[in-house]
N, C-alpha and C. Protein backbone atom coordinates (compact mmCIF):
# COMPACT_ATOMS: atom_id res chain seq x y z
N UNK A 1 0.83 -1.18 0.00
CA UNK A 1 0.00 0.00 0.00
C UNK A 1 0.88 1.25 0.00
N UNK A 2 0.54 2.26 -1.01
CA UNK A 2 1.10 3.43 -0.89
C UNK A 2 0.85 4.34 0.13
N UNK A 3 1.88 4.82 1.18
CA UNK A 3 1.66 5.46 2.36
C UNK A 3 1.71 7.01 1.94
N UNK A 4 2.97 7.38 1.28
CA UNK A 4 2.56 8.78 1.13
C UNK A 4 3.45 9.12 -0.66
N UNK A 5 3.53 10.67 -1.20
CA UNK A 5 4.07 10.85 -2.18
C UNK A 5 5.35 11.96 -1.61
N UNK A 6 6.90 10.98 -2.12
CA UNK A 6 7.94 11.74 -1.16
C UNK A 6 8.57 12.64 -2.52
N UNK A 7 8.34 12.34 -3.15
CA UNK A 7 8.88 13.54 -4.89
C UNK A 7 7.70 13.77 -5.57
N UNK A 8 7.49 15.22 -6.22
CA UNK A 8 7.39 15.57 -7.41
C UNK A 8 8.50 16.73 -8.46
N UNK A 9 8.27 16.09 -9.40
CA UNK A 9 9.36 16.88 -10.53
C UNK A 9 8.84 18.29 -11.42
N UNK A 10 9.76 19.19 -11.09
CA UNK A 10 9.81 20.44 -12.12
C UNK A 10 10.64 20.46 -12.97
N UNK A 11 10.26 20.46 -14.02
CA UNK A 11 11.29 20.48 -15.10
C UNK A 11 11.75 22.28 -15.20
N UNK A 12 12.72 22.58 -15.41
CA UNK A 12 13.68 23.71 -15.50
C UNK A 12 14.54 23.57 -16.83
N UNK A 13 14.79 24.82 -17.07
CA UNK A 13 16.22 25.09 -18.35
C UNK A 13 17.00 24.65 -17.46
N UNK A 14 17.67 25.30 -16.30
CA UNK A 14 19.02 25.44 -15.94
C UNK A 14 18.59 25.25 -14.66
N UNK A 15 19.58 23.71 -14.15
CA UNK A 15 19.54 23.80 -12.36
C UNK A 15 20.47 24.25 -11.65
N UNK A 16 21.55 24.78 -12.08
CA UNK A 16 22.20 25.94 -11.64
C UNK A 16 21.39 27.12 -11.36
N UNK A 17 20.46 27.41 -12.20
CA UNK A 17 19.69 28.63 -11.90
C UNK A 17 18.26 28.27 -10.95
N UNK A 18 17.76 26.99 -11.69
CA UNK A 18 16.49 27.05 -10.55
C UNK A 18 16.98 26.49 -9.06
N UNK A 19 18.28 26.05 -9.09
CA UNK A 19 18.35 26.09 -7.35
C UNK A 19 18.77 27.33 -6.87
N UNK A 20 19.16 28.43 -7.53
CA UNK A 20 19.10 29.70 -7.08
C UNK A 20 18.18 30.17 -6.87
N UNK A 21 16.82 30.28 -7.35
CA UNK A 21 15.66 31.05 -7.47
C UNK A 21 15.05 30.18 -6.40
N UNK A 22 15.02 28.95 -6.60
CA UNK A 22 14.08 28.05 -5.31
C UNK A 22 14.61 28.62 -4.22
N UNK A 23 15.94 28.21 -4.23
CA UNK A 23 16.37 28.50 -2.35
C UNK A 23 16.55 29.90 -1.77
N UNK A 24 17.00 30.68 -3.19
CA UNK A 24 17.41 31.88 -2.58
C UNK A 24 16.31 33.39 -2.73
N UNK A 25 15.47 32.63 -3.54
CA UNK A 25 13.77 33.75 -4.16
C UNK A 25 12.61 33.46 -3.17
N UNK A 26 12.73 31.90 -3.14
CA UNK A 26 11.87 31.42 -2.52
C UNK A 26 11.98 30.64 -0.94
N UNK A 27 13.43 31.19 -0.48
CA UNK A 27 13.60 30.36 0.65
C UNK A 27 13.61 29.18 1.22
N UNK A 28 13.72 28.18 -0.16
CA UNK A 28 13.29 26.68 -0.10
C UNK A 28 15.05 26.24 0.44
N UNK A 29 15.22 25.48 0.90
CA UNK A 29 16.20 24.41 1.43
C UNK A 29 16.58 23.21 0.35
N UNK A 30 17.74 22.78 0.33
CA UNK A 30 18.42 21.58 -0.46
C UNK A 30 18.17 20.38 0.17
N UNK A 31 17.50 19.49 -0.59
CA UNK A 31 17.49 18.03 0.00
C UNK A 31 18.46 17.54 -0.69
N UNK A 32 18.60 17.05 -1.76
CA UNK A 32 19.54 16.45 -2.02
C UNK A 32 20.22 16.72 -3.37
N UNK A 33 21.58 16.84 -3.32
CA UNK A 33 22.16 17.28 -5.25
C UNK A 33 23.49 16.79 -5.24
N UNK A 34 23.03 15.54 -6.44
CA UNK A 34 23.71 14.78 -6.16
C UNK A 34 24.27 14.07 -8.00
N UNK A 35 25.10 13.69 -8.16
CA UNK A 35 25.28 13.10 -9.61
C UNK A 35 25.60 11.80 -9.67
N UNK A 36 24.04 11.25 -10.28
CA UNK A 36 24.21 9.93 -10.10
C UNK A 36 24.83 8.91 -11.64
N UNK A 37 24.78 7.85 -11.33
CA UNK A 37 25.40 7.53 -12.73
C UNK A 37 24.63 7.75 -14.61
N UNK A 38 25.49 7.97 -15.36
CA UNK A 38 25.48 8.57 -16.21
C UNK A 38 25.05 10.29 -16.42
N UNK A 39 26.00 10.78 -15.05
CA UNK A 39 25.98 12.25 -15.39
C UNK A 39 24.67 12.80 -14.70
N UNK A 40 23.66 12.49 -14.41
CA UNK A 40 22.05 12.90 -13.89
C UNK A 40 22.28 13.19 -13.37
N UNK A 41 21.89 14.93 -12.62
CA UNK A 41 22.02 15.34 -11.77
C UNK A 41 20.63 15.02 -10.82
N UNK A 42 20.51 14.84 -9.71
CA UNK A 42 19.51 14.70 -8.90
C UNK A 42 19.49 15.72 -7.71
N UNK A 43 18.63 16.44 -7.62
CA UNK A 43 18.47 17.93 -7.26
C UNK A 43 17.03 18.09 -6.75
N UNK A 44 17.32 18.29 -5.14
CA UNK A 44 15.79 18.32 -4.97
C UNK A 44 16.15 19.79 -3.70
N UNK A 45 15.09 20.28 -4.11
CA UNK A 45 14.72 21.09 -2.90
C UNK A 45 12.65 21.09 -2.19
N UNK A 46 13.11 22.22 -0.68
CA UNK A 46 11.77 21.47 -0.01
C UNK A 46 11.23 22.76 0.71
N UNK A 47 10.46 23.23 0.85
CA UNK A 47 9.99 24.34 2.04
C UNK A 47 10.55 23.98 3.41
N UNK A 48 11.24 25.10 3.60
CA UNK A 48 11.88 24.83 5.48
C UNK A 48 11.80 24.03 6.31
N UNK A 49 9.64 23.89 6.47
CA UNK A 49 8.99 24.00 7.38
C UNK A 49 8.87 22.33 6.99
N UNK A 50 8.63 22.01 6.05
CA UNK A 50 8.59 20.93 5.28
C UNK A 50 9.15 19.93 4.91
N UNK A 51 9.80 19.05 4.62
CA UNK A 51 10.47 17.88 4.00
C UNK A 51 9.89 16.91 3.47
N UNK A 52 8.71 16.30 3.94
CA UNK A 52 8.36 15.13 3.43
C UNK A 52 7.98 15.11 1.95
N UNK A 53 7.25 15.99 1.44
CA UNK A 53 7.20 16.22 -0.35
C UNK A 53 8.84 17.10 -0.85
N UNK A 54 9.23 16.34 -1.58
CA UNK A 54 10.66 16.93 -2.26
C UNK A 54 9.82 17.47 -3.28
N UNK A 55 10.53 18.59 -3.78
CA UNK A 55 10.52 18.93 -5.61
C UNK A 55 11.80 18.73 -6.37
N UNK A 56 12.02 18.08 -7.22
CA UNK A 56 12.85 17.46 -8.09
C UNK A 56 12.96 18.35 -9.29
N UNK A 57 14.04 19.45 -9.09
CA UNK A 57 14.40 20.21 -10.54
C UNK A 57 15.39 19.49 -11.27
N UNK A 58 14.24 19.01 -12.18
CA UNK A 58 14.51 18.32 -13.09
C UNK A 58 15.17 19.04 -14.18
N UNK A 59 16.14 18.75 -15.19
CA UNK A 59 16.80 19.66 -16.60
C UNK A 59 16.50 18.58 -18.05
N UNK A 60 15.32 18.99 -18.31
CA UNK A 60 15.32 17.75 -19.95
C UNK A 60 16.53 17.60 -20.80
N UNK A 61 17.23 16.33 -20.66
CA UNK A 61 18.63 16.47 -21.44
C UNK A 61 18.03 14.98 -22.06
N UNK A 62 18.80 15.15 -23.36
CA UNK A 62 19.11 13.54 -24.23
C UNK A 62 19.87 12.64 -22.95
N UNK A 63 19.33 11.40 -22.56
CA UNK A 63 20.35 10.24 -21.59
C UNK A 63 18.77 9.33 -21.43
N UNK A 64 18.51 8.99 -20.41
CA UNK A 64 17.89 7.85 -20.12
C UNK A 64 16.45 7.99 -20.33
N UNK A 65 16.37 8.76 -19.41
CA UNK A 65 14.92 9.12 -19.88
C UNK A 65 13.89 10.10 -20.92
N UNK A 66 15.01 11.32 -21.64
CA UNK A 66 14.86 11.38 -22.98
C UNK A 66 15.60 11.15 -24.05
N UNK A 67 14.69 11.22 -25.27
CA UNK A 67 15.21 11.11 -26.36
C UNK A 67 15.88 12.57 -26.76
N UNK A 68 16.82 13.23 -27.70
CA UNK A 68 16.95 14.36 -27.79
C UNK A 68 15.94 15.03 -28.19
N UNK A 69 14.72 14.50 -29.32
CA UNK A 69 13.43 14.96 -29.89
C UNK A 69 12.86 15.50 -28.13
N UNK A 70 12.39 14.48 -27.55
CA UNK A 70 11.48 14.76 -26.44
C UNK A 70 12.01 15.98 -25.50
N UNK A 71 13.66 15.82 -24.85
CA UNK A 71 13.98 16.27 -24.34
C UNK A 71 14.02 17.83 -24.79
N UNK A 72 14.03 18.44 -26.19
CA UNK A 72 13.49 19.66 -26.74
C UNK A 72 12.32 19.87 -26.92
N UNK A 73 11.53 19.26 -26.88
CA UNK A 73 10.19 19.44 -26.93
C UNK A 73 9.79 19.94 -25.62
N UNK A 74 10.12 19.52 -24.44
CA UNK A 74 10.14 19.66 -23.42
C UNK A 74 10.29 20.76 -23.28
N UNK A 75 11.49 21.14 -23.20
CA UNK A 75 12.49 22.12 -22.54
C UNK A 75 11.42 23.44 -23.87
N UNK A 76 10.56 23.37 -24.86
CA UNK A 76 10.20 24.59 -25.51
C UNK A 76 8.69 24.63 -25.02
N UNK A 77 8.35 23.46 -24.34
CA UNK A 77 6.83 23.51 -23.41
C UNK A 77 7.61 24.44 -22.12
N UNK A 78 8.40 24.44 -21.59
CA UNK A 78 8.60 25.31 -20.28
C UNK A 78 8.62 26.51 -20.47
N UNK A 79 9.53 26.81 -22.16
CA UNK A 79 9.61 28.20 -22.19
C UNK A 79 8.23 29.42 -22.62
N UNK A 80 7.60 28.48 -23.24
CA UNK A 80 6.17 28.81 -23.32
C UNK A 80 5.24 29.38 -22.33
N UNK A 81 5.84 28.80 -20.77
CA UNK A 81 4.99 28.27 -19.92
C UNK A 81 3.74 27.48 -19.87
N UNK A 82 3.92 25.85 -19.91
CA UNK A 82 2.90 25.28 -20.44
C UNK A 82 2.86 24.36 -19.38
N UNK A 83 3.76 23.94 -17.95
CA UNK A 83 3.67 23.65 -16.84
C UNK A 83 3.62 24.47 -15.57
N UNK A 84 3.07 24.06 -14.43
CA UNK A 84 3.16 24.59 -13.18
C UNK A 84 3.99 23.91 -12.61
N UNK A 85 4.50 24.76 -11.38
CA UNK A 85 5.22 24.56 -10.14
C UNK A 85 4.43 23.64 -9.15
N UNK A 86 3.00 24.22 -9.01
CA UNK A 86 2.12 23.61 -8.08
C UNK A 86 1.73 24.87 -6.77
N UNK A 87 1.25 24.39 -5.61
CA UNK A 87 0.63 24.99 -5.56
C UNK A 87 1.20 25.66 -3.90
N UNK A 88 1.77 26.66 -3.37
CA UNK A 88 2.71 26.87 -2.35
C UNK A 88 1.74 27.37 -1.61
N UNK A 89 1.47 26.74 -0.07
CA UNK A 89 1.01 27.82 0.54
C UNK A 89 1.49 28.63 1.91
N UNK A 90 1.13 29.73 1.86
CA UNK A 90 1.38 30.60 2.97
C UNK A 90 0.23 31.15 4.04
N UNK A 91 0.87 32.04 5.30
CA UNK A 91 0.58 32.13 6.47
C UNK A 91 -0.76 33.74 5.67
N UNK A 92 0.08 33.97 5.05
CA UNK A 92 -0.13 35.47 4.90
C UNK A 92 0.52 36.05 3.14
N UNK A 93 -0.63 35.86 2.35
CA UNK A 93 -0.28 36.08 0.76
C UNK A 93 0.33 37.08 0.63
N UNK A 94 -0.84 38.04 1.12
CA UNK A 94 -0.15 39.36 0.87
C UNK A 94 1.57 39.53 1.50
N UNK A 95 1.70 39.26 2.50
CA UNK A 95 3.06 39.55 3.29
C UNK A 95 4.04 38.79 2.02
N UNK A 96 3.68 37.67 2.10
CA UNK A 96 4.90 36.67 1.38
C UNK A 96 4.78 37.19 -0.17
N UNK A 97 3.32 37.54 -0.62
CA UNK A 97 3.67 38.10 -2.16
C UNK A 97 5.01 39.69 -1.92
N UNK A 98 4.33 40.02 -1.16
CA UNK A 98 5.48 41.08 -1.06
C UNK A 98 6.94 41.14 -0.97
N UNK A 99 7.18 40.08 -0.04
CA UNK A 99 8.65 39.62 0.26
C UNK A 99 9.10 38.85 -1.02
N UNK A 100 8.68 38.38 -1.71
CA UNK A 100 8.90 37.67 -3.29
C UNK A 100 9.30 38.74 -4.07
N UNK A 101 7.99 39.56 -4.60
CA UNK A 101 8.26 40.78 -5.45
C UNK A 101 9.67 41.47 -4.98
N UNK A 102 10.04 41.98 -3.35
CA UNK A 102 11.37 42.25 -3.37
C UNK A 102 12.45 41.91 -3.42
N UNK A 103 12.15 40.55 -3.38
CA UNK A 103 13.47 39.55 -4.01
C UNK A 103 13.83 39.67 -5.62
N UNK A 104 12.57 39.85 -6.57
CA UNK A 104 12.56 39.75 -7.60
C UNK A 104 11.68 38.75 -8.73
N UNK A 105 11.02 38.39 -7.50
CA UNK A 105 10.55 37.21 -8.24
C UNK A 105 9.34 37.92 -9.12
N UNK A 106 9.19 37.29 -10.18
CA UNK A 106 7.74 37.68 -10.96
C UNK A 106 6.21 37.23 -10.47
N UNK A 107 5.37 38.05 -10.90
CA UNK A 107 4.09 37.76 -10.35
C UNK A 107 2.91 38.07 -11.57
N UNK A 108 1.84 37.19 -12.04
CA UNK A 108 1.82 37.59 -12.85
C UNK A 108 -0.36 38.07 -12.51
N UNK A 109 -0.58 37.51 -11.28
CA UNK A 109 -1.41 37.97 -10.48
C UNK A 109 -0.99 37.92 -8.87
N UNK A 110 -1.14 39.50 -8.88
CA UNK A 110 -0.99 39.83 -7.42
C UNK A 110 -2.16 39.21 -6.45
N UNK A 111 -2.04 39.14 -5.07
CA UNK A 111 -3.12 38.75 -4.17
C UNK A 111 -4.66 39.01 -4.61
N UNK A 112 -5.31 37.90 -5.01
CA UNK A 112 -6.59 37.95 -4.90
C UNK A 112 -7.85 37.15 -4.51
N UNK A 113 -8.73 37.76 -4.12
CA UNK A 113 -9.91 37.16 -3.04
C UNK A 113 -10.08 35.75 -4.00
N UNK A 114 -10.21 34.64 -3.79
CA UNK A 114 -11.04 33.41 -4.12
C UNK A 114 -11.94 32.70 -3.16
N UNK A 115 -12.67 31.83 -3.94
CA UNK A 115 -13.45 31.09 -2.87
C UNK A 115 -12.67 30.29 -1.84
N UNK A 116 -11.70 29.95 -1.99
CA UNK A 116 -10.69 29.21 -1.29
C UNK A 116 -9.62 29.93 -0.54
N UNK A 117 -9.86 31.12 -0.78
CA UNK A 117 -8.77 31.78 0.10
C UNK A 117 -8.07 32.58 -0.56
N UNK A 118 -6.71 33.33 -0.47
CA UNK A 118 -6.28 34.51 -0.99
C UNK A 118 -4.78 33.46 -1.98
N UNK A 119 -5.15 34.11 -3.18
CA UNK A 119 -4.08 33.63 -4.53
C UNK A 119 -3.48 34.79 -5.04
N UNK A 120 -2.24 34.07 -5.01
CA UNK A 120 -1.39 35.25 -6.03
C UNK A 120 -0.59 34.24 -6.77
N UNK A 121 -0.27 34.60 -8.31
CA UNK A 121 0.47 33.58 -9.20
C UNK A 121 1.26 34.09 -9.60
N UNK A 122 2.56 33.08 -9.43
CA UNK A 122 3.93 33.23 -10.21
C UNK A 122 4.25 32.89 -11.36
N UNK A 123 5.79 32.80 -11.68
CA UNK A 123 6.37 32.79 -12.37
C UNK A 123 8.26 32.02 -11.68
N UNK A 124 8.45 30.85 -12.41
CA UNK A 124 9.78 30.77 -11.76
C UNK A 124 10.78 31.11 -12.76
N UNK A 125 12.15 30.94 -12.93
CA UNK A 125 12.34 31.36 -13.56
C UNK A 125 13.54 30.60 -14.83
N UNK A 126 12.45 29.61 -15.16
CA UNK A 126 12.30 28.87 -16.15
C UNK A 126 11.08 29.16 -17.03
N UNK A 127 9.88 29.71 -16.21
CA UNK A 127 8.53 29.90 -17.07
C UNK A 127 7.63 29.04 -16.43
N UNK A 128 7.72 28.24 -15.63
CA UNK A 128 6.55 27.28 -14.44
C UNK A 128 6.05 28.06 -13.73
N UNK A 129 4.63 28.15 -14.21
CA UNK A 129 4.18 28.88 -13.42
C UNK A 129 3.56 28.50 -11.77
N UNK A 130 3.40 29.46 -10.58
CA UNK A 130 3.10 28.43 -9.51
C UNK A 130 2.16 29.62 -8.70
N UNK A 131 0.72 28.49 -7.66
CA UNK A 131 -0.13 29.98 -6.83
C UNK A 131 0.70 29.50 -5.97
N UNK A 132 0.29 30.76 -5.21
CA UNK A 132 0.90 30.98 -3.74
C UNK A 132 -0.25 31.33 -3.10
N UNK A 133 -1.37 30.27 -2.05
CA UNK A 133 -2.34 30.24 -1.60
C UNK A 133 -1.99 30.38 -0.04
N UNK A 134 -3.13 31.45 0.43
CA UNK A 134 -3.34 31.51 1.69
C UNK A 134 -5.07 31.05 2.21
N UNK A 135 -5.01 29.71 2.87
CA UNK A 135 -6.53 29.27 2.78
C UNK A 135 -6.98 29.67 3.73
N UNK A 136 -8.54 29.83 3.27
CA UNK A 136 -9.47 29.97 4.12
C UNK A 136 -9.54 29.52 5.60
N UNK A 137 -9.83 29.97 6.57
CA UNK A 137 -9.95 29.20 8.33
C UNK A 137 -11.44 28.83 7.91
């Protein structure tokens, strides 16, 4: 029986760059980066507060699991923005959209009322886009 889900994957251009923007835009922490055989880098980061779900910045390259076709196909769905990050949440949107924007990060809706609580949507900086939800009590 499946107990819980300990990875999901973001695909990125550059994980040199999205572990900059994760850890240092977004305050996320390094789980693990590591180069496993045939060159794969394995690269995860996690919210502080958090660990048990990893995110896996993934880089589409020609090796095992793509083909060079796929692995560009890929990598021109990100630049598009044609995936999400998923879905981050916070204490306080407004506060944390703010502290983002002065880091630099992009936003491409600022804080707004939903039925579920207060959303604001990003941008990482590969082109994944991700909300940043503060839910309802």
């Amino acid at each position: 029986m499946i107990t819980s889900i300990a990875h999901a994957t973001i695909y990125v251009l550059n994980q040199d760059e999205a572990l900059d923007f994760y850890k240092n835009k977004l305050g996320f922490e390094v789980g693990d980066d590591m180069k496993v055989e045939g060159g794969f880098r394995w690269l995860t980061v996690y919210p502080k507060s958090k660990s048990q779900l990893q995110l896996v910045l993934a880089e589409p390259k020609e090796g095992p699991m793509f083909t060079k076709d796929s692995a560009e196909k890929i990598r021109r769905l990100i630049k598009e923005g044609a995936f999400g990050a998923g879905v981050f949440e916070t204490e306080n949107c407004q506060k944390t959209y703010e502290e983002l924007v002065a880091k630099g990060v992009e936003f491409i809706q600022p804080p707004t009322e939903q039925l579920y609580g207060v959303e604001a949507m990003g941008i990482d900086n590969s082109g994944n886009w991700f909300s940043l939800v503060q839910r309802k009590k």
